[in-house]
Protein backbone atom coordinates (compact mmCIF):
# COMPACT_ATOMS: atom_id res chain seq x y z
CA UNK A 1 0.00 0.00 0.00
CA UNK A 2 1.40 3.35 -0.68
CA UNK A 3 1.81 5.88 1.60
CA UNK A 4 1.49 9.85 1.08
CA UNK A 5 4.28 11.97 2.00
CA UNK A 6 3.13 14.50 4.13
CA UNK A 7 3.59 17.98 3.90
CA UNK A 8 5.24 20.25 5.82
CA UNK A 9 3.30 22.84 7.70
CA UNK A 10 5.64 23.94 10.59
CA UNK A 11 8.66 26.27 10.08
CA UNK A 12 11.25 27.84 12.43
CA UNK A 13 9.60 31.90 11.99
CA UNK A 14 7.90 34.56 14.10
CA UNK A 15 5.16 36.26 12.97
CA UNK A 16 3.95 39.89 14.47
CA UNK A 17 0.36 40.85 14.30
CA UNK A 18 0.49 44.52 14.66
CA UNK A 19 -2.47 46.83 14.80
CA UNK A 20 -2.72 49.60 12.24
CA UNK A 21 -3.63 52.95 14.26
CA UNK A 22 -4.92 55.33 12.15
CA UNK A 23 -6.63 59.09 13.33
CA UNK A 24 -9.85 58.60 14.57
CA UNK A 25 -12.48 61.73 15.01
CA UNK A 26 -12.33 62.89 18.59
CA UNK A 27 -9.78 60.82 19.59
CA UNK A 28 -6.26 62.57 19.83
CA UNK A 29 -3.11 60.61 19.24
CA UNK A 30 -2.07 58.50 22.03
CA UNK A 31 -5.55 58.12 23.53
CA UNK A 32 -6.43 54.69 25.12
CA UNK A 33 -9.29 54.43 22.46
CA UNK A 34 -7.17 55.66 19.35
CA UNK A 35 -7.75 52.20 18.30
CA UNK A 36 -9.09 50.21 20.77
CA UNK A 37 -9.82 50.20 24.34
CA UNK A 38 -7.27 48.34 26.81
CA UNK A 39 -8.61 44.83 27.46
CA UNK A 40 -11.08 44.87 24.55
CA UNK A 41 -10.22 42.18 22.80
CA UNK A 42 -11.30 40.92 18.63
CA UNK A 43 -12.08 37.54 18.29
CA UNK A 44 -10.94 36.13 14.79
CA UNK A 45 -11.73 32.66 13.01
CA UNK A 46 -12.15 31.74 9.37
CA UNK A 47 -14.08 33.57 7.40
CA UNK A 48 -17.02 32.27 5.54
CA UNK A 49 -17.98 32.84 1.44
CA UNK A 50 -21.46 33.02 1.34
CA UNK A 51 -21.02 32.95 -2.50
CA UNK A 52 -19.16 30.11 -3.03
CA UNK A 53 -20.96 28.65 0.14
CA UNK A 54 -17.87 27.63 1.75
CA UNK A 55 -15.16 28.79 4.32
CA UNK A 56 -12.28 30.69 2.93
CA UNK A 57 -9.32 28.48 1.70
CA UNK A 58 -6.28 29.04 4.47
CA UNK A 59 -4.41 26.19 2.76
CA UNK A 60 -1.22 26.91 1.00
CA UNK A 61 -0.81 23.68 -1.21
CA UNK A 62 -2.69 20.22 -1.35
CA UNK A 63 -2.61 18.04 1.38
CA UNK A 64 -2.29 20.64 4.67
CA UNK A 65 -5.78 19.95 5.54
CA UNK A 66 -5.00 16.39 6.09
CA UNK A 67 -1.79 17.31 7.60
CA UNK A 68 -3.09 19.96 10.03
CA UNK A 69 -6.30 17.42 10.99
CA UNK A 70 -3.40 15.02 12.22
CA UNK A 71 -1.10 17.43 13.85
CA UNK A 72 -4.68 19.06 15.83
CA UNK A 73 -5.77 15.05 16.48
CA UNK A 74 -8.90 15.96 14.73
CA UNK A 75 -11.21 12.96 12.29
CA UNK A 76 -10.37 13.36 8.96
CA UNK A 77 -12.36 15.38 7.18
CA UNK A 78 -12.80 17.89 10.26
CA UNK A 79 -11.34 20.71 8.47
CA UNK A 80 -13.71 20.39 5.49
CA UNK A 81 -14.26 23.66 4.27
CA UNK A 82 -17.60 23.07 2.81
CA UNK A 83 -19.20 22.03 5.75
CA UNK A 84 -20.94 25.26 7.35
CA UNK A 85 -21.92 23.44 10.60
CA UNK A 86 -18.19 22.31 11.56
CA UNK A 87 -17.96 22.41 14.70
CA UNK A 88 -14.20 23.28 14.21
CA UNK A 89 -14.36 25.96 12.85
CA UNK A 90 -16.83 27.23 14.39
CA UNK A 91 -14.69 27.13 17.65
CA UNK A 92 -10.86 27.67 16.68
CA UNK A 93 -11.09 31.30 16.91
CA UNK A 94 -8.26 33.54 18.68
CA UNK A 95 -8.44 36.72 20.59
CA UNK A 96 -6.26 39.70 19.31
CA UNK A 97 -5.83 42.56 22.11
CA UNK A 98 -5.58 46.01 21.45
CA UNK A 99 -1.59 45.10 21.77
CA UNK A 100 -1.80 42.61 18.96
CA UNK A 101 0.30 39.40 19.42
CA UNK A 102 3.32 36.59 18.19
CA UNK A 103 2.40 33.88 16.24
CA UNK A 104 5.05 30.67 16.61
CA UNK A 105 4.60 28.85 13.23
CA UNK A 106 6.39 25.85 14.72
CA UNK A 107 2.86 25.56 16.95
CA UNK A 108 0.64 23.92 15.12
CA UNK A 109 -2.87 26.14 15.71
CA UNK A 110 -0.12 29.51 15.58
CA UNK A 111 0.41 27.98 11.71
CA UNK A 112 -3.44 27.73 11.24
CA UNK A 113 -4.13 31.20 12.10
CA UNK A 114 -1.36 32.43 10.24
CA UNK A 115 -2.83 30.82 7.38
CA UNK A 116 -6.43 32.08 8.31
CA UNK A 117 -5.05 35.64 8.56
CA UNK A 118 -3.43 35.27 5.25
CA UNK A 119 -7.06 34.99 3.82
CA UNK A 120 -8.80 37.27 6.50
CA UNK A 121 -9.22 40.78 4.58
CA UNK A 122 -9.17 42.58 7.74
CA UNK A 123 -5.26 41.64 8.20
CA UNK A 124 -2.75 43.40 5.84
CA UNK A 125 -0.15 40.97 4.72
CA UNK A 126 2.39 43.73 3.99
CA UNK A 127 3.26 47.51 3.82
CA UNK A 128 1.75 48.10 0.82
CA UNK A 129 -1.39 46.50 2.04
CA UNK A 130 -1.63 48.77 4.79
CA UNK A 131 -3.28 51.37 4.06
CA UNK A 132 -6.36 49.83 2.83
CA UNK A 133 -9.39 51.03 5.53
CA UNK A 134 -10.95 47.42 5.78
CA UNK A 135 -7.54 46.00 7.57
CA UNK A 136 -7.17 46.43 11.07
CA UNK A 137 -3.80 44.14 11.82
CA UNK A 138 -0.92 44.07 9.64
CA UNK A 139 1.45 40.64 9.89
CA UNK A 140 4.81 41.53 10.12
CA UNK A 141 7.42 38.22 9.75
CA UNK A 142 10.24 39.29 12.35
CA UNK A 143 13.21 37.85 10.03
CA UNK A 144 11.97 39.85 7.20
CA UNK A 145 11.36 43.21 9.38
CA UNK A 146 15.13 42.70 10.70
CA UNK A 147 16.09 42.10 6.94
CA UNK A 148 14.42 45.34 6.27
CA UNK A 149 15.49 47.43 8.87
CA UNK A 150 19.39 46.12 8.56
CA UNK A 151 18.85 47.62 5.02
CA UNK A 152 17.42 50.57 5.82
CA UNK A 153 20.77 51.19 8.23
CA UNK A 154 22.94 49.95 5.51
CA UNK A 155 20.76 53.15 3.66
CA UNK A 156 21.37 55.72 6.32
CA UNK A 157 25.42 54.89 6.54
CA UNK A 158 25.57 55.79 3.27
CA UNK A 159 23.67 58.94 2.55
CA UNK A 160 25.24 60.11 5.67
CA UNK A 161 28.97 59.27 4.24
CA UNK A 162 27.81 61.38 1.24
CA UNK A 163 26.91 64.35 4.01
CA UNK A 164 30.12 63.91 5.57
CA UNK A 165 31.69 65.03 2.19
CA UNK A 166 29.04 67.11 1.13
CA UNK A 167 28.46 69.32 3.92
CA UNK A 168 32.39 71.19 3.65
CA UNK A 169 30.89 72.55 0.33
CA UNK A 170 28.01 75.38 0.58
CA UNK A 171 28.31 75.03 -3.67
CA UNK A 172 27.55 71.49 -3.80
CA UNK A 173 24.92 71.08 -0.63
CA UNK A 174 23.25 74.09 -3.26
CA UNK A 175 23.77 71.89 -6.41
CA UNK A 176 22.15 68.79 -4.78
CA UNK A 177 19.40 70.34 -4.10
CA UNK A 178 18.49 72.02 -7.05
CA UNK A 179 18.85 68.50 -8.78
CA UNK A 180 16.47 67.06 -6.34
CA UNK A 181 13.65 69.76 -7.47
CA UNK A 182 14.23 72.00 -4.94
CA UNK A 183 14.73 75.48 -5.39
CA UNK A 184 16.61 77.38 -3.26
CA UNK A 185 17.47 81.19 -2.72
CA UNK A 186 21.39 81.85 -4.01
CA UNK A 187 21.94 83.98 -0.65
CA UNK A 188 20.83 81.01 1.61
CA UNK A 189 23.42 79.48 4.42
CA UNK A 190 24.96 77.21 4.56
CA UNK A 191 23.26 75.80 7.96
CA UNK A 192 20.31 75.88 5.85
CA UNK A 193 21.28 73.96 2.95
CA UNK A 194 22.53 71.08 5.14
CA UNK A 195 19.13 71.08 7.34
CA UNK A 196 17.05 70.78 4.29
CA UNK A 197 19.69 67.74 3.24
CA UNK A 198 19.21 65.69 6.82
CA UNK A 199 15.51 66.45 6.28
CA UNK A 200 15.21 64.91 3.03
CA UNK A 201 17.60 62.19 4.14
CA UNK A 202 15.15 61.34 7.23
CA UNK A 203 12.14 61.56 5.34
CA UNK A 204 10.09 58.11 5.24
CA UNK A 205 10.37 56.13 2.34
CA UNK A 206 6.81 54.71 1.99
CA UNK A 207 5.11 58.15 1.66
CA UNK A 208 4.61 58.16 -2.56
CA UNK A 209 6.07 61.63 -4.39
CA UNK A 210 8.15 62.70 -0.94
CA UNK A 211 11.51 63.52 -2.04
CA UNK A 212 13.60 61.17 0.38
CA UNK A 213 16.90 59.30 1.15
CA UNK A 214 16.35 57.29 -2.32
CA UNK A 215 16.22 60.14 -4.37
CA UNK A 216 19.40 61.98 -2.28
CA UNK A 217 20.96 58.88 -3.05
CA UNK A 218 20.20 58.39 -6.55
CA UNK A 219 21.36 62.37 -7.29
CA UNK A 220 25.02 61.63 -5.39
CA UNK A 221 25.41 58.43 -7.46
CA UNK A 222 24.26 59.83 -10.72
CA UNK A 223 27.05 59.49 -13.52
CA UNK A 224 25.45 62.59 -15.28
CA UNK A 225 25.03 64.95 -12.01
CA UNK A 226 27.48 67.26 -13.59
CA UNK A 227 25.79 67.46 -17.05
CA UNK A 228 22.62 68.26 -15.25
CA UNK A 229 24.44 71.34 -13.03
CA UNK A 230 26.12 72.51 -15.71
CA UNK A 231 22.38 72.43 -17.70
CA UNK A 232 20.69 73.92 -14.96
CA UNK A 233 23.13 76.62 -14.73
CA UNK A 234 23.04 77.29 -18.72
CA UNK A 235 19.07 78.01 -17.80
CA UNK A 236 19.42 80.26 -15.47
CA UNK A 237 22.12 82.33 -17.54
CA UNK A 238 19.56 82.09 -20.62
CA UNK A 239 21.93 80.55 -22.26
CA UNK A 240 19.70 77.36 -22.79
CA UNK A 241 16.14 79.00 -23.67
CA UNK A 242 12.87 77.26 -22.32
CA UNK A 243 9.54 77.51 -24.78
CA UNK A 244 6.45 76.23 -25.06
CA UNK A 245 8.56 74.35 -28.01
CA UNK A 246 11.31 73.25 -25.59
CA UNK A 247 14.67 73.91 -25.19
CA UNK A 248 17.08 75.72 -27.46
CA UNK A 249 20.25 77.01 -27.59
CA UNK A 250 20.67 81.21 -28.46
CA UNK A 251 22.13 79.89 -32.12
CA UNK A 252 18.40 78.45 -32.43
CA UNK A 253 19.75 74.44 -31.86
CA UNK A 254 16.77 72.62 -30.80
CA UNK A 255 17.65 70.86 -27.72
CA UNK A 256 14.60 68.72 -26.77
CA UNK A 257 11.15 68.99 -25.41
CA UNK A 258 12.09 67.85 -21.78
CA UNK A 259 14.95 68.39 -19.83
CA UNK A 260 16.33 65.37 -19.73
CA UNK A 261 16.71 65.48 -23.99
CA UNK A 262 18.74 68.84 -22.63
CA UNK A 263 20.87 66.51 -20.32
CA UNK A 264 21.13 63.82 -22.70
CA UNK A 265 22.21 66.04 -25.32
CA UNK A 266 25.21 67.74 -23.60
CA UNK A 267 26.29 64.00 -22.63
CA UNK A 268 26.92 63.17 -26.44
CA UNK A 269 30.69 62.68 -27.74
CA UNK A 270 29.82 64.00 -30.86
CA UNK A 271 33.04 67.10 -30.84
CA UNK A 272 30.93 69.78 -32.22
CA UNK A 273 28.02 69.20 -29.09
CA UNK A 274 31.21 69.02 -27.07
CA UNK A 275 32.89 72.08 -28.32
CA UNK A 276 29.16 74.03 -28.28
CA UNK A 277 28.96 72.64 -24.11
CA UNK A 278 32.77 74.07 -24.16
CA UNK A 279 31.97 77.63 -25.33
CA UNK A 280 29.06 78.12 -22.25
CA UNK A 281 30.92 76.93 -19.80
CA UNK A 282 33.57 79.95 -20.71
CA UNK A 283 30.37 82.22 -21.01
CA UNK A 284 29.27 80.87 -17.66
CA UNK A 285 32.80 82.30 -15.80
């Protein structure tokens, strides 16, 4: 007689369930009710599909059902999903406090309802997930968050090594900015410029169209940042013209319709576009 292989529902991780706070009317930041009341507790089981008139599918490949039914010492066929009077699910339900809690996945029922929260839609499985109004929890895998967070140091050492350099140069703090769409006033100090800098450099990552650390560190690493200066300073001399057209030079040269055609453009090898990029930069002294 054969016999199946069984699969492998257990594994050696920690899984957070967090609870997403978000502003609630009347209730200021840090209240004990911001999100939930201490010692209220949610109670949380499988969800039902009154559509497909089952339970949702926690499974992650064929054959856990069986394998959880044996690990929980439960009759086969206990974990039906199809059956809308099971007494098992109808009981393995967990409390989640205000606090939220750990899930062990080596523990057999932590694995199940990591697997029902997977399906659950009021449980975010990840950052970008979180924002969505029906989820109230977000699962957070503890390896992955260190992962993330060793990365996001690795991040910080570097855009600060780039301040260390940067900062001894009022001209290029200036520059840096001006290439990350800022626009700042030539008489500004230099205290000023390097505030802005450690602003943008703090500034959190997940927040769409925010100038941040990525974009800091994309300008300090970009092999054309002194095309784009030198471009930028041609503009403000007029001697790179802006139209509703585009850009031109004062000999009438079309240059492009954006700016980066402009930045492109002075990049070329061609000797004539280099000996044209020559001639401004003499203007510009």
């Amino acid at each position: 007689m054969e016999t199946k292989e069984r699969v492998e529902v257990l594994e050696k991780k920690v899984v957070k369930v967090e609870p997403i706070v978000r502003p609630r009317p009347f209730f200021r930041k840090g209240h004990d009710g911001e999100f939930m009341y201490t010692s209220c507790r949610r109670v949380y089981g499988l969800p039902y599909d009154s559509k497909k008139r089952s339970f949702f599918n926690p499974f992650l490949k064929e054959g856990e059902q069986a394998e959880f039914e044996r690990l929980l010492n439960q009759k086969e066929g206990s974990l039906n999903l199809y059956d809308i009077t099971s007494k098992f699910w109808g009981s393995f339900t967990v409390s989640v406090m205000k606090e939220g809690l750990k899930l062990d996945l080596e523990n057999v029922s932590d694995a199940l309802f990591y697997r029902i929260f997977l399906v659950d839609p009021k449980f975010a499985k990840n950052e970008d997930s979180r924002d969505n109004p029906e989820c109230e929890f977000i699962l957070i895998d503890e390896k992955y968050e260190e992962k993330v967070l060793t990365e996001k140091a690795e991040i910080k050492d570097k855009a600060m090594d780039h301040m260390y350099k940067l900062k001894k140069s009022k001209e290029k703090m200036y520059n840096v900015l001006r290439l990350l769409g800022k626009k700042p006033a030539k008489d500004v100090t230099a205290e000023w410029l390097r505030t802005e800098l450690y602003k943008i450099i703090d500034e959190n990552r997940n927040v769409g169209g925010v100038v941040n650390i990525d974009n800091f560190l994309s300008v300090m690493e970009d092999p054309q940042a002194e095309t784009k200066i030198f471009v930028l300073n041609a503009i403000d001399a007029e001697e790179i013209l802006h139209t509703t057209e585009g850009y031109r030079l004062l000999d009438k040269t079309y240059l492009g319709r954006d700016i980066q055609s402009v930045y492109d453009y002075f990049n070329s090898n061609i000797p004539e576009i280099k000996e044209k990029k020559l001639v401004i930069e003499q203007r510009l002294k």
